[in-house]
N, C-alpha and C. Protein backbone atom coordinates (compact mmCIF):
# COMPACT_ATOMS: atom_id res chain seq x y z
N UNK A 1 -92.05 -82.60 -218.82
CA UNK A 1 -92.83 -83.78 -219.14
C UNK A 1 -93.43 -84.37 -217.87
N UNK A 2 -94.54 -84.48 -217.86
CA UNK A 2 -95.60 -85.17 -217.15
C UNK A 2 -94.50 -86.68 -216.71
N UNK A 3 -94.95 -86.98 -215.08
CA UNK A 3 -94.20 -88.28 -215.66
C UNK A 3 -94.46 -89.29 -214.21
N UNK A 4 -95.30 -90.47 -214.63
CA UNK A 4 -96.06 -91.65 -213.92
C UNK A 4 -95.44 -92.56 -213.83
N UNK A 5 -95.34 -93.08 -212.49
CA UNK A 5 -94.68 -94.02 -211.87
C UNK A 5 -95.60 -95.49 -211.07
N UNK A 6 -95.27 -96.82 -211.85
CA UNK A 6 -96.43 -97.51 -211.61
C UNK A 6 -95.10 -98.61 -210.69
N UNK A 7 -95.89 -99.11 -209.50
CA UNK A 7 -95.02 -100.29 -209.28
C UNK A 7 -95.85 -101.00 -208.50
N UNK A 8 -95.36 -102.53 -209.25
CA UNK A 8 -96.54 -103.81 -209.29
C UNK A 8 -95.71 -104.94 -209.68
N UNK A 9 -97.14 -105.80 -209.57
CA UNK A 9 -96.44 -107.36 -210.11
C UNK A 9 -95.79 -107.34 -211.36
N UNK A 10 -95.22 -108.27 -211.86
CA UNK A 10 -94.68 -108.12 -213.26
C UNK A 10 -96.07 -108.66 -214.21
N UNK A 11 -96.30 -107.92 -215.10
CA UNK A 11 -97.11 -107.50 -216.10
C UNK A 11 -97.14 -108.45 -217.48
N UNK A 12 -98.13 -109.49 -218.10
CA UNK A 12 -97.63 -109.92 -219.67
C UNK A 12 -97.68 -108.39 -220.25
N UNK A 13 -96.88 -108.64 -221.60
CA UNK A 13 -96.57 -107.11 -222.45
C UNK A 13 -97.84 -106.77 -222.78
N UNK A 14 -99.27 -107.36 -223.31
CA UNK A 14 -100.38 -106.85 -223.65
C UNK A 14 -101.34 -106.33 -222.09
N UNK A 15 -100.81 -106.65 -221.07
CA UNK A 15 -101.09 -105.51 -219.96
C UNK A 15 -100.86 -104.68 -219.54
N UNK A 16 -99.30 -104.86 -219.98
CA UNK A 16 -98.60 -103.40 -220.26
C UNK A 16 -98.69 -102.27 -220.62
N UNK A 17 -98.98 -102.85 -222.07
CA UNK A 17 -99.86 -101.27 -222.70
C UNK A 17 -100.92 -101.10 -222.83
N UNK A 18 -102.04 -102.17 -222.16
CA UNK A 18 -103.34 -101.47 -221.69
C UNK A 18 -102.59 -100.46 -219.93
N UNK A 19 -102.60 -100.75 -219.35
CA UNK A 19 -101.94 -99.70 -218.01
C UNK A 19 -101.37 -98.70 -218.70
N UNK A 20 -100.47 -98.63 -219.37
CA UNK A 20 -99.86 -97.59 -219.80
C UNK A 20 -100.94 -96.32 -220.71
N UNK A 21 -101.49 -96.56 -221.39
CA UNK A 21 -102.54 -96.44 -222.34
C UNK A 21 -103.45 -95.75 -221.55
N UNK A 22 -103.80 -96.63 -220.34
CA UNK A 22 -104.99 -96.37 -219.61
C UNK A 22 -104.62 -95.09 -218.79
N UNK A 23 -103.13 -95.25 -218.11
CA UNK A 23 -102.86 -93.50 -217.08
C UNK A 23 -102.69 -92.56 -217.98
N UNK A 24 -102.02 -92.74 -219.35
CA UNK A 24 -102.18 -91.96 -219.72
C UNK A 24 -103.28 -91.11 -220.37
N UNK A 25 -104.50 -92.39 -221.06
CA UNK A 25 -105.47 -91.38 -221.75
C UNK A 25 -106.37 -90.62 -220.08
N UNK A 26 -106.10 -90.93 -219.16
CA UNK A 26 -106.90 -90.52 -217.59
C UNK A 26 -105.98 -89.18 -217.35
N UNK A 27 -104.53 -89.00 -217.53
CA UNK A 27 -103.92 -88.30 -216.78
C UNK A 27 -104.29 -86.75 -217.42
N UNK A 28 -104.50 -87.32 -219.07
CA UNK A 28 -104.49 -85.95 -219.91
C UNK A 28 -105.75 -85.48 -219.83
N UNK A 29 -106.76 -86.69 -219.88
CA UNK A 29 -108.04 -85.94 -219.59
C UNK A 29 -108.04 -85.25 -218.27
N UNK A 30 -107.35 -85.25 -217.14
CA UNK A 30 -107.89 -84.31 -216.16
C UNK A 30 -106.94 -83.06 -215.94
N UNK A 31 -105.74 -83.53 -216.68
CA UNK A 31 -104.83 -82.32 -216.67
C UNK A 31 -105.12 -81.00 -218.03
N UNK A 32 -105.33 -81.66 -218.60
CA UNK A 32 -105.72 -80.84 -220.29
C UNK A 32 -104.26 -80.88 -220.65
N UNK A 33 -103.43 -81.59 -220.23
CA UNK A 33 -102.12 -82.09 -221.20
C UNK A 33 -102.16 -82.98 -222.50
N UNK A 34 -101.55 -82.74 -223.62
CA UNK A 34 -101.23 -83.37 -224.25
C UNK A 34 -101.27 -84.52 -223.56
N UNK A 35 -101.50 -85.88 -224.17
CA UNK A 35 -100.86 -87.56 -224.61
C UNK A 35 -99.64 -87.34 -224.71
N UNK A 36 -98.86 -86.90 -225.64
CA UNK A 36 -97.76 -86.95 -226.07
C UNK A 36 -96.68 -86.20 -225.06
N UNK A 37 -97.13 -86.21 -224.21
CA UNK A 37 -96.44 -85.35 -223.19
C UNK A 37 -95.53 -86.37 -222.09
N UNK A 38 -96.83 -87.24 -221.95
CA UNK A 38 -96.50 -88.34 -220.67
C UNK A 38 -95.80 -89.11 -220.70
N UNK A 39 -94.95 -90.08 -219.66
CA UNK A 39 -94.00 -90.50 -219.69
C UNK A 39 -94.33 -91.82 -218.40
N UNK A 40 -94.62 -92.64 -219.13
CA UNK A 40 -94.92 -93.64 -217.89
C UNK A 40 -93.95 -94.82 -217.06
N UNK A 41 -93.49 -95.00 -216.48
CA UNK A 41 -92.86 -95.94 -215.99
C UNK A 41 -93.19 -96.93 -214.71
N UNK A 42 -93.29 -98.15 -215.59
CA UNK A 42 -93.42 -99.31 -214.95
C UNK A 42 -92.40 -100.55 -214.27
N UNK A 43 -92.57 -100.41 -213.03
CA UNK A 43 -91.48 -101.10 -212.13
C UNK A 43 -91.50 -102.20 -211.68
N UNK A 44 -91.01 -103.12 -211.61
CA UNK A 44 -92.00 -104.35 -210.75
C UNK A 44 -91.43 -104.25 -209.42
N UNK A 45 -92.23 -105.23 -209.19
CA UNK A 45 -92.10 -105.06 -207.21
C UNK A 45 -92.55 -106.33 -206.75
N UNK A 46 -91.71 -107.17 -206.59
CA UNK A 46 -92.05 -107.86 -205.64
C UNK A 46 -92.38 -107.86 -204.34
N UNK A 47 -93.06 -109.01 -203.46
CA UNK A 47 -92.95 -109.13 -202.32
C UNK A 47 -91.81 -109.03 -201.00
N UNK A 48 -91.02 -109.87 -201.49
CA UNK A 48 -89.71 -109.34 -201.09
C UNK A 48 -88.97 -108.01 -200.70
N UNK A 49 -89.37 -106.94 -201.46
CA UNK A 49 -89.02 -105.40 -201.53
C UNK A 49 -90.08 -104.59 -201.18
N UNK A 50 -91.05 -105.32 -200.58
CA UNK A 50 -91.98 -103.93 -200.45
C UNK A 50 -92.37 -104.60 -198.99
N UNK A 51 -92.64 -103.12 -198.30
CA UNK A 51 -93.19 -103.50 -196.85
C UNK A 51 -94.93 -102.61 -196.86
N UNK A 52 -95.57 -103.44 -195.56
CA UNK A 52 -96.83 -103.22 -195.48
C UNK A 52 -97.38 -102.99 -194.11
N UNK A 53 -97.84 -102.38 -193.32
CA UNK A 53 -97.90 -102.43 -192.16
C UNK A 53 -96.69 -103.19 -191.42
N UNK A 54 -95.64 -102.41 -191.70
CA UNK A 54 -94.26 -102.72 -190.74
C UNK A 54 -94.06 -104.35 -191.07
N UNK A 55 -94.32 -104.76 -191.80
CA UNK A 55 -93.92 -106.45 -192.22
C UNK A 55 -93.53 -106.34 -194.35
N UNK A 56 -93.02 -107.50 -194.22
CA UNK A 56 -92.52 -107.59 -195.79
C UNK A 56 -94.14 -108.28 -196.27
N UNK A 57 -94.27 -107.48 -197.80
CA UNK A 57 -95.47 -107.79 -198.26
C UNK A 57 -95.44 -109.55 -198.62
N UNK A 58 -94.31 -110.03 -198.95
CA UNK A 58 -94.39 -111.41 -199.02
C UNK A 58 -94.91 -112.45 -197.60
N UNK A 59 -94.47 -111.81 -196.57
CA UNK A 59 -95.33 -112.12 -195.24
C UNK A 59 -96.18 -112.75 -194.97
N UNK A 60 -96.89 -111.09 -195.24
CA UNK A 60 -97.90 -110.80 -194.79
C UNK A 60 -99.21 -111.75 -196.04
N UNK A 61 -98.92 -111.51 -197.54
CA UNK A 61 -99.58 -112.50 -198.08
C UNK A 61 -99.67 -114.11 -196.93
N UNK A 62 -98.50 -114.41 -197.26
CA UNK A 62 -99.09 -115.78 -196.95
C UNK A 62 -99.81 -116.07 -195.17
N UNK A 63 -99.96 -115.50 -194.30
CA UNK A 63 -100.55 -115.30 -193.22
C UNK A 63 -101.10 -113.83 -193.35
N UNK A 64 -102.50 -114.09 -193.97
CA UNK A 64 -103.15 -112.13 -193.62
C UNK A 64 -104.24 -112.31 -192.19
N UNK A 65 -104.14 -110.96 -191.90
CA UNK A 65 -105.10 -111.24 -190.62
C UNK A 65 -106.11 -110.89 -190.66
């Protein structure tokens, strides 16, 4: 199984499954896979946990250069 890994802000549920919806009807059109194949997973991610040019992305938001 095909299988997509999204990580981002946290999502309302009707953005959810437009994103979800959306890699998948893209992934099959360029693979010639089945839809029913894919397997998407959505992560959230804060600022806190993610780094960006050697600084925490929460940082770097609030002072960008």
């Amino acid at each position: 199984m095909p299988t997509i890994f999204f990580y981002g802000p946290e999502l309302e549920r009707e953005k959810k499954k437009e994103l979800i919806k959306s890699f998948t009807e893209k992934a099959s059109e360029l693979t010639g896979i089945d839809k029913s194949a894919f397997v998407v997973y959505l992560r959230k991610s804060d600022g806190e946990n993610v780094g960006v040019g050697g600084q925490l992305l929460a940082e770097r938001q609030k002072n960008p250069k």
